[in-house]
PDB file of N, CA and C in Angstrom:
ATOM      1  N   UNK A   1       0.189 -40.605  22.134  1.00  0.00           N
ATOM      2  CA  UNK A   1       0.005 -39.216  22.509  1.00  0.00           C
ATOM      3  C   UNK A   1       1.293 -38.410  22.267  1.00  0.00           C
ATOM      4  N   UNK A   2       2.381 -38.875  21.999  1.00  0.00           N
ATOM      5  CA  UNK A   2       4.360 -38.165  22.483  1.00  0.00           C
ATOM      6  C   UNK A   2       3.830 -37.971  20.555  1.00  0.00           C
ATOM      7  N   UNK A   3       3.189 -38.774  19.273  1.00  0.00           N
ATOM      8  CA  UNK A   3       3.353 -37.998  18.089  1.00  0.00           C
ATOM      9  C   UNK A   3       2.533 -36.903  17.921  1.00  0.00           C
ATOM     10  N   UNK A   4       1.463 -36.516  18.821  1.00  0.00           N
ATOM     11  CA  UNK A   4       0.898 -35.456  18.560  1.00  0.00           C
ATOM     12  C   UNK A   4       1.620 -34.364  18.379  1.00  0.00           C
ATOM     13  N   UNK A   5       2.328 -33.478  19.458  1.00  0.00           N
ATOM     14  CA  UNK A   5       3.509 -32.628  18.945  1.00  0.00           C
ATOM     15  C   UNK A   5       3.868 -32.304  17.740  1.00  0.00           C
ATOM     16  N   UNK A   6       4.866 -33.835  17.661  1.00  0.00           N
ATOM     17  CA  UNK A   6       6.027 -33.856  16.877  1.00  0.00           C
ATOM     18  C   UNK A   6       4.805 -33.644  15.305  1.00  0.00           C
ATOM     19  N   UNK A   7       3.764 -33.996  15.132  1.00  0.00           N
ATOM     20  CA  UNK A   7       3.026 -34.147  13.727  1.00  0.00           C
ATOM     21  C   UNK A   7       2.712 -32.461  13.490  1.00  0.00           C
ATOM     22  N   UNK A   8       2.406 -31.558  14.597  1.00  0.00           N
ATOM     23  CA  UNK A   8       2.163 -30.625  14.884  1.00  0.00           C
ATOM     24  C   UNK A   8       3.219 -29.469  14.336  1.00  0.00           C
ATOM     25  N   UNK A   9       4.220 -29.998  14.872  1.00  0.00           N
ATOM     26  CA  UNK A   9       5.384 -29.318  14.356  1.00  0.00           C
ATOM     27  C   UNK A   9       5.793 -29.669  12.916  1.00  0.00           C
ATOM     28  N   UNK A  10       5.675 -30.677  12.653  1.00  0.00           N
ATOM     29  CA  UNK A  10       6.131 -30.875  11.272  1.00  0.00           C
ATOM     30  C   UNK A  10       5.102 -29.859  10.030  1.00  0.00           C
ATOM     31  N   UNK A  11       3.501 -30.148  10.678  1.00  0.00           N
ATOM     32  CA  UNK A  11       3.056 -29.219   9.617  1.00  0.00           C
ATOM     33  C   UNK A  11       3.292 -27.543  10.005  1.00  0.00           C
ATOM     34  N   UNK A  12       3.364 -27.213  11.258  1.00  0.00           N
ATOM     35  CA  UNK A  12       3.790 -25.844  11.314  1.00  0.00           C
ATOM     36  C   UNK A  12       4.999 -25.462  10.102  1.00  0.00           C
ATOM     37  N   UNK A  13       6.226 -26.699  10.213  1.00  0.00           N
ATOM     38  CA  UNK A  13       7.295 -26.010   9.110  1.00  0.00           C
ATOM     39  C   UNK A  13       6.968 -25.816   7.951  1.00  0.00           C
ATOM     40  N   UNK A  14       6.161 -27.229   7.827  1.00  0.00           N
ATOM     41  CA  UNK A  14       5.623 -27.374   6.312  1.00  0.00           C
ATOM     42  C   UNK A  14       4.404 -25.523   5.760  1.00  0.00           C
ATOM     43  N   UNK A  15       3.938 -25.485   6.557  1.00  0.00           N
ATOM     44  CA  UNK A  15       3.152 -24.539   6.242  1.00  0.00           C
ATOM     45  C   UNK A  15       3.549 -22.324   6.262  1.00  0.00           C
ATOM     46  N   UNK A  16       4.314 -22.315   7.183  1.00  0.00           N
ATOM     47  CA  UNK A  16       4.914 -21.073   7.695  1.00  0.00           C
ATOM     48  C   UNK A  16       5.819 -20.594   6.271  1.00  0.00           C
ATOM     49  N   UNK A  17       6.305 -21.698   5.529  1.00  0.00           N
ATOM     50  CA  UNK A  17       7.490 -20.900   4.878  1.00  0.00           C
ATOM     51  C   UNK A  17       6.642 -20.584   3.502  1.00  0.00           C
ATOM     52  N   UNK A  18       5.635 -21.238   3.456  1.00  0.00           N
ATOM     53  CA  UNK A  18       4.476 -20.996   2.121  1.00  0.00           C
ATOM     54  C   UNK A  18       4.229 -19.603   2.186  1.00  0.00           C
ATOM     55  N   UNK A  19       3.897 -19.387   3.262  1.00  0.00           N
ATOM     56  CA  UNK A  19       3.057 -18.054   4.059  1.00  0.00           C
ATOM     57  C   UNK A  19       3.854 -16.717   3.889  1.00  0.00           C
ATOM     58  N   UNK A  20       5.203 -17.247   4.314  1.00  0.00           N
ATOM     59  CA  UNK A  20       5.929 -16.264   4.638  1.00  0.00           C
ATOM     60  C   UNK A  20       6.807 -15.820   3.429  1.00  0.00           C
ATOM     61  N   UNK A  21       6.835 -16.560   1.997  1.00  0.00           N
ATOM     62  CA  UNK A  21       7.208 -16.346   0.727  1.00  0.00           C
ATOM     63  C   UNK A  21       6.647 -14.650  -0.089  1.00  0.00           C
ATOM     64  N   UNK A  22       7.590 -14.070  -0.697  1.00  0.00           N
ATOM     65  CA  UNK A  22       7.279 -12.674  -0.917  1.00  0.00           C
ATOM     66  C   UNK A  22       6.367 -12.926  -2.084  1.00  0.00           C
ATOM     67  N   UNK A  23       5.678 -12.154  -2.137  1.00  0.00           N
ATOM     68  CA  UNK A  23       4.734 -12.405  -3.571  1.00  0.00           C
ATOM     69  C   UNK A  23       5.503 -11.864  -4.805  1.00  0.00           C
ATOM     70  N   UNK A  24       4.870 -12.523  -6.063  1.00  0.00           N
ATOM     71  CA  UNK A  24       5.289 -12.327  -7.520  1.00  0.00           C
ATOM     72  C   UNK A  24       4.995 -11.501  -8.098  1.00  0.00           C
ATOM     73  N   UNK A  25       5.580 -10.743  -9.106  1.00  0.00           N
ATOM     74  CA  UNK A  25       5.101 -10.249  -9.533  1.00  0.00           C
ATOM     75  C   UNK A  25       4.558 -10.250 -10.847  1.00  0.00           C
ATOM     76  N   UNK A  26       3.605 -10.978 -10.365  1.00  0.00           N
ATOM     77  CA  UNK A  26       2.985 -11.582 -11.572  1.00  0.00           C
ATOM     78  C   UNK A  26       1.499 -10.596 -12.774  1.00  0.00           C
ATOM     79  N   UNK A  27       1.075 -10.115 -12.048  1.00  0.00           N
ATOM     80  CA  UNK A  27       0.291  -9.289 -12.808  1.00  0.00           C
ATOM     81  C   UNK A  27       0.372  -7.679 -12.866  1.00  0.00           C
ATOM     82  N   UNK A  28       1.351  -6.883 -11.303  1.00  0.00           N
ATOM     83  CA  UNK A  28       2.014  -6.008 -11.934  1.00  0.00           C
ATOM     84  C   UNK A  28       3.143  -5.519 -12.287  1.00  0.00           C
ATOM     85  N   UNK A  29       3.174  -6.077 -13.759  1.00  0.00           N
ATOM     86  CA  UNK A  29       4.469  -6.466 -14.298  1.00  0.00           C
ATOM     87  C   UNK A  29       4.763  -5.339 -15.723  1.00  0.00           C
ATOM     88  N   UNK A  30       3.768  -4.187 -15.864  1.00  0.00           N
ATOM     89  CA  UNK A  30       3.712  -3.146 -16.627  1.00  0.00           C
ATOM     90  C   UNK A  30       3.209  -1.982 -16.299  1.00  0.00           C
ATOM     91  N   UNK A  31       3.647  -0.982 -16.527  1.00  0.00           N
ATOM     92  CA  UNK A  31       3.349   0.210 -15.995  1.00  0.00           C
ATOM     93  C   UNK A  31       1.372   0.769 -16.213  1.00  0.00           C
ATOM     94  N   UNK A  32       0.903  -0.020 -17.167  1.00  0.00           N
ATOM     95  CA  UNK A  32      -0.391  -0.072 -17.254  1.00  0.00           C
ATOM     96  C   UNK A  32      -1.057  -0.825 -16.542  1.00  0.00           C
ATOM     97  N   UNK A  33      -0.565  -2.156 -16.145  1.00  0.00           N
ATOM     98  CA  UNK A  33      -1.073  -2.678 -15.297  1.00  0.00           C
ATOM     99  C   UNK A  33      -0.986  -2.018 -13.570  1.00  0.00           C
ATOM    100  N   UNK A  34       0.050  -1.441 -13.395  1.00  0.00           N
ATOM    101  CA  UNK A  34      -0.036  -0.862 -11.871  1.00  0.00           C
ATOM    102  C   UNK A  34      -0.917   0.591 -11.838  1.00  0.00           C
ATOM    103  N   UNK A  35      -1.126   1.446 -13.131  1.00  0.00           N
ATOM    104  CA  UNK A  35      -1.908   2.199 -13.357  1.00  0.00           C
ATOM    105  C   UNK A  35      -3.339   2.122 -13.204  1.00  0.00           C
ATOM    106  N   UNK A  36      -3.436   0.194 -13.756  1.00  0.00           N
ATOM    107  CA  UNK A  36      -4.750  -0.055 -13.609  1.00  0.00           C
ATOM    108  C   UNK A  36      -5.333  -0.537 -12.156  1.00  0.00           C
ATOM    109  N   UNK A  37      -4.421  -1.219 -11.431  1.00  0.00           N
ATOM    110  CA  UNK A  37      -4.566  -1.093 -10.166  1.00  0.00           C
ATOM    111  C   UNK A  37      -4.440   0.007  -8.978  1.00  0.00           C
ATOM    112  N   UNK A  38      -4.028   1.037  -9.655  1.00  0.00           N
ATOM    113  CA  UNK A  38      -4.110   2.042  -8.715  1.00  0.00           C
ATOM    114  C   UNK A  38      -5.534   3.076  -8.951  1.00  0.00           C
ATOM    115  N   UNK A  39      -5.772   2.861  -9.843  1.00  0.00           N
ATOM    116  CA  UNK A  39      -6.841   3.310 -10.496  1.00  0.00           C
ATOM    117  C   UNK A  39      -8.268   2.735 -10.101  1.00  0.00           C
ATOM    118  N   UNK A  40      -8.331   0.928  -9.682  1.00  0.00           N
ATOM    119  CA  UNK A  40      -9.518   0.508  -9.232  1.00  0.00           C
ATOM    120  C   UNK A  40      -9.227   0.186  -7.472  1.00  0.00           C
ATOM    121  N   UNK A  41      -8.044   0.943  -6.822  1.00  0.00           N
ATOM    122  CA  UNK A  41      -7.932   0.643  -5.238  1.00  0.00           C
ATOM    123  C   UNK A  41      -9.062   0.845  -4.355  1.00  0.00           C
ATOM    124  N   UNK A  42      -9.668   2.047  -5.126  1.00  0.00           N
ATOM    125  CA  UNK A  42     -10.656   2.713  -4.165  1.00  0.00           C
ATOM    126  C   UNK A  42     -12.193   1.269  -4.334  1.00  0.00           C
ATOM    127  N   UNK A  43     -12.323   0.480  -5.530  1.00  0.00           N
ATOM    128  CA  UNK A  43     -13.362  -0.465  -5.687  1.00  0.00           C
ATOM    129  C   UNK A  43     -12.750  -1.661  -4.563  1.00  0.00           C
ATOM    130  N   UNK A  44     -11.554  -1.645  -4.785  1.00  0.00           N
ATOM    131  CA  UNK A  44     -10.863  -3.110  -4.035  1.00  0.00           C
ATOM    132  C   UNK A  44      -9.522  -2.667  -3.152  1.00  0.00           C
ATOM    133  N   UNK A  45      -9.527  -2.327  -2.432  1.00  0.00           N
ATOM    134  CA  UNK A  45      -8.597  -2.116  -1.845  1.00  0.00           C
ATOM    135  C   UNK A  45      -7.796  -3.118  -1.497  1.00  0.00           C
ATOM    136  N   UNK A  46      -5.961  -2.894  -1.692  1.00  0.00           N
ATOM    137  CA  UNK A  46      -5.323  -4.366  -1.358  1.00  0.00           C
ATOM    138  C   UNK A  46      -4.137  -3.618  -1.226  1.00  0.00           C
ATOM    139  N   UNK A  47      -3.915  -2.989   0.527  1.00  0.00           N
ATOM    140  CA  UNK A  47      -2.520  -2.661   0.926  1.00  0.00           C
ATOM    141  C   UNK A  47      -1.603  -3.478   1.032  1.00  0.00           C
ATOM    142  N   UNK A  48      -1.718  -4.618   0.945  1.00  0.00           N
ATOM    143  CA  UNK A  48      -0.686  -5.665   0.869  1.00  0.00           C
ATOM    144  C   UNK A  48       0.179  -5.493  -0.483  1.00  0.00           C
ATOM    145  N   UNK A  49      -0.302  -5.179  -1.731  1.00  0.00           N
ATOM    146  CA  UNK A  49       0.216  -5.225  -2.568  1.00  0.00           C
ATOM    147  C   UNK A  49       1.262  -4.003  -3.014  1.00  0.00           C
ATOM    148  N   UNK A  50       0.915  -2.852  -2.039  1.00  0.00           N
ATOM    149  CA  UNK A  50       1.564  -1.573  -2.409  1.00  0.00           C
ATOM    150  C   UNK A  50       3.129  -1.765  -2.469  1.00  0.00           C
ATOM    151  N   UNK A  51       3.615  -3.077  -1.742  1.00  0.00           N
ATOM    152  CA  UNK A  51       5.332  -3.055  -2.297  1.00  0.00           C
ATOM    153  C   UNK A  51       5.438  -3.641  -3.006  1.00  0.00           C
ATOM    154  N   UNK A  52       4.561  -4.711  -3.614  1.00  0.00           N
ATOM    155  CA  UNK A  52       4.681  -4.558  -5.194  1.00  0.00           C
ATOM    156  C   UNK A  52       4.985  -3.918  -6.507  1.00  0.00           C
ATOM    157  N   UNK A  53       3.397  -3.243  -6.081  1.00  0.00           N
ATOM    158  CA  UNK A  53       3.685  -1.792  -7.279  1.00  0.00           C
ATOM    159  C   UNK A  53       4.672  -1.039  -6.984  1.00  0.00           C
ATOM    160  N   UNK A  54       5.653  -0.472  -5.732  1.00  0.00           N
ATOM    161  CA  UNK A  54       6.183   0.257  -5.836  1.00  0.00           C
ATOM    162  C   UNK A  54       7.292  -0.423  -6.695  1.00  0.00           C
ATOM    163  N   UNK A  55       8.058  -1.894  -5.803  1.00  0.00           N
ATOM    164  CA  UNK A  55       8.742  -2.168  -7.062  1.00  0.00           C
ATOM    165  C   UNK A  55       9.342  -2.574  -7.970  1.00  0.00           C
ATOM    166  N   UNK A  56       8.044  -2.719  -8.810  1.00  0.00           N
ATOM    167  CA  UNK A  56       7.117  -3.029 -10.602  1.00  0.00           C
ATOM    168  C   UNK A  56       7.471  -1.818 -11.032  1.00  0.00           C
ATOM    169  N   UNK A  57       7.064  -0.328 -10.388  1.00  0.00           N
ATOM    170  CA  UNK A  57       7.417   0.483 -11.033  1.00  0.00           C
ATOM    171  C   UNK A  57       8.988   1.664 -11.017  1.00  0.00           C
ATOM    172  N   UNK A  58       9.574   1.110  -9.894  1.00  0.00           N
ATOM    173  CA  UNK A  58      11.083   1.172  -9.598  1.00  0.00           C
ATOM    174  C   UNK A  58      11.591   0.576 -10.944  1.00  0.00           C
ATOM    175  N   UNK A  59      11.430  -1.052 -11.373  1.00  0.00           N
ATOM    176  CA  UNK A  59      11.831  -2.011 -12.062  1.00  0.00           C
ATOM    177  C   UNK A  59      11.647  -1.363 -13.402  1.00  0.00           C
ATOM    178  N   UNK A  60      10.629  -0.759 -13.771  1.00  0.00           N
ATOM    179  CA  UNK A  60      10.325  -0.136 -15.095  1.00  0.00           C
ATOM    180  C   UNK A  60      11.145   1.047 -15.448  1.00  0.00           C
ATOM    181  N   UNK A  61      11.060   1.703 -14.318  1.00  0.00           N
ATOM    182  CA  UNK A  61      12.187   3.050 -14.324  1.00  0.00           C
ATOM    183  C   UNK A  61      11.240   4.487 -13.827  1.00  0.00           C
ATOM    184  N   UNK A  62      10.185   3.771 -13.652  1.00  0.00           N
ATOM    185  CA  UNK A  62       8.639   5.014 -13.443  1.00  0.00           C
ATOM    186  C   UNK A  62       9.407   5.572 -12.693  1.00  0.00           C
ATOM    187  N   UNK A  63      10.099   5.542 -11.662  1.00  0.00           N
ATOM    188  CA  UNK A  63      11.045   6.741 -10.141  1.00  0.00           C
ATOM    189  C   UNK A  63      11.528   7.093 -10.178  1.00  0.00           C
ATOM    190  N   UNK A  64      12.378   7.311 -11.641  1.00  0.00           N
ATOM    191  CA  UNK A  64      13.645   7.516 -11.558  1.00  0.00           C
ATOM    192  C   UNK A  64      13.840   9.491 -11.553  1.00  0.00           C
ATOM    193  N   UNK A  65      12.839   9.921 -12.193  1.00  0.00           N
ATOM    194  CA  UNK A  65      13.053  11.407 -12.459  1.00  0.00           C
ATOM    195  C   UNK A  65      12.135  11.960 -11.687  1.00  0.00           C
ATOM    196  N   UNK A  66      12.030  12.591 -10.698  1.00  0.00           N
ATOM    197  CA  UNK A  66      11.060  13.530 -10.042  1.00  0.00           C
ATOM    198  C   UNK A  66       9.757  14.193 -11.009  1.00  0.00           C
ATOM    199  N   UNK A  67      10.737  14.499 -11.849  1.00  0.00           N
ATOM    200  CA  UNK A  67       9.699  15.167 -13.193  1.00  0.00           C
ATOM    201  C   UNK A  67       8.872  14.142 -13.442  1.00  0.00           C
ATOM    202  N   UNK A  68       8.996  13.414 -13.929  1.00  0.00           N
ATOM    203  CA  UNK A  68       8.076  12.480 -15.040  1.00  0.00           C
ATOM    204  C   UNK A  68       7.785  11.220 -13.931  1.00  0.00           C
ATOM    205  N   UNK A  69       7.898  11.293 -12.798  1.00  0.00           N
ATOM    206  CA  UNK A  69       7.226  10.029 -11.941  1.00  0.00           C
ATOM    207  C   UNK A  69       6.194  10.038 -11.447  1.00  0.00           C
ATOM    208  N   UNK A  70       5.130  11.150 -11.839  1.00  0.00           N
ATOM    209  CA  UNK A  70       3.825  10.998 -11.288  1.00  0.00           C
ATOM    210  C   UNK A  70       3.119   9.839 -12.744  1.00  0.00           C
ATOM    211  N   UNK A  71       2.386   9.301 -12.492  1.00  0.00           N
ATOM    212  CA  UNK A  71       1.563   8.935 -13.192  1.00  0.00           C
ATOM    213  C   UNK A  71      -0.523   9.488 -13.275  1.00  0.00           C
TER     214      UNK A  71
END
């Protein structure tokens, strides 16, 4: 019964730091691609991802000018 805990805890570590890893930016990784996701939010909505795109498109340079940062 004293390894129940301790097994308990071991997968809590094992599992929390998976979880808690920032996401990639793996698919918006072009200014067309975050275009295209901002474009289908309203079909799929995914607020999790909005500090992504913001910045994917920081990284590209999309922010840099007031003028030309709307898309």
């Amino acid at each position: 019964m004293c390894h129940v805990p301790a097994i308990l805890i071991v997968l809590l570590i094992l599992v929390v730091p998976a979880r808690a890893a920032p996401p990639q930016l793996t698919e918006l990784s072009s200014l067309e691609s975050v275009q295209k996701w901002m474009y289908g939010y309203r079909a799929k909505p995914e607020p999790g991802r909005l500090p992504e795109a913001i910045r994917a498109l920081n990284q590209l340079g999309a922010l840099k000018d007031p003028e030309t940062a709307r898309i």
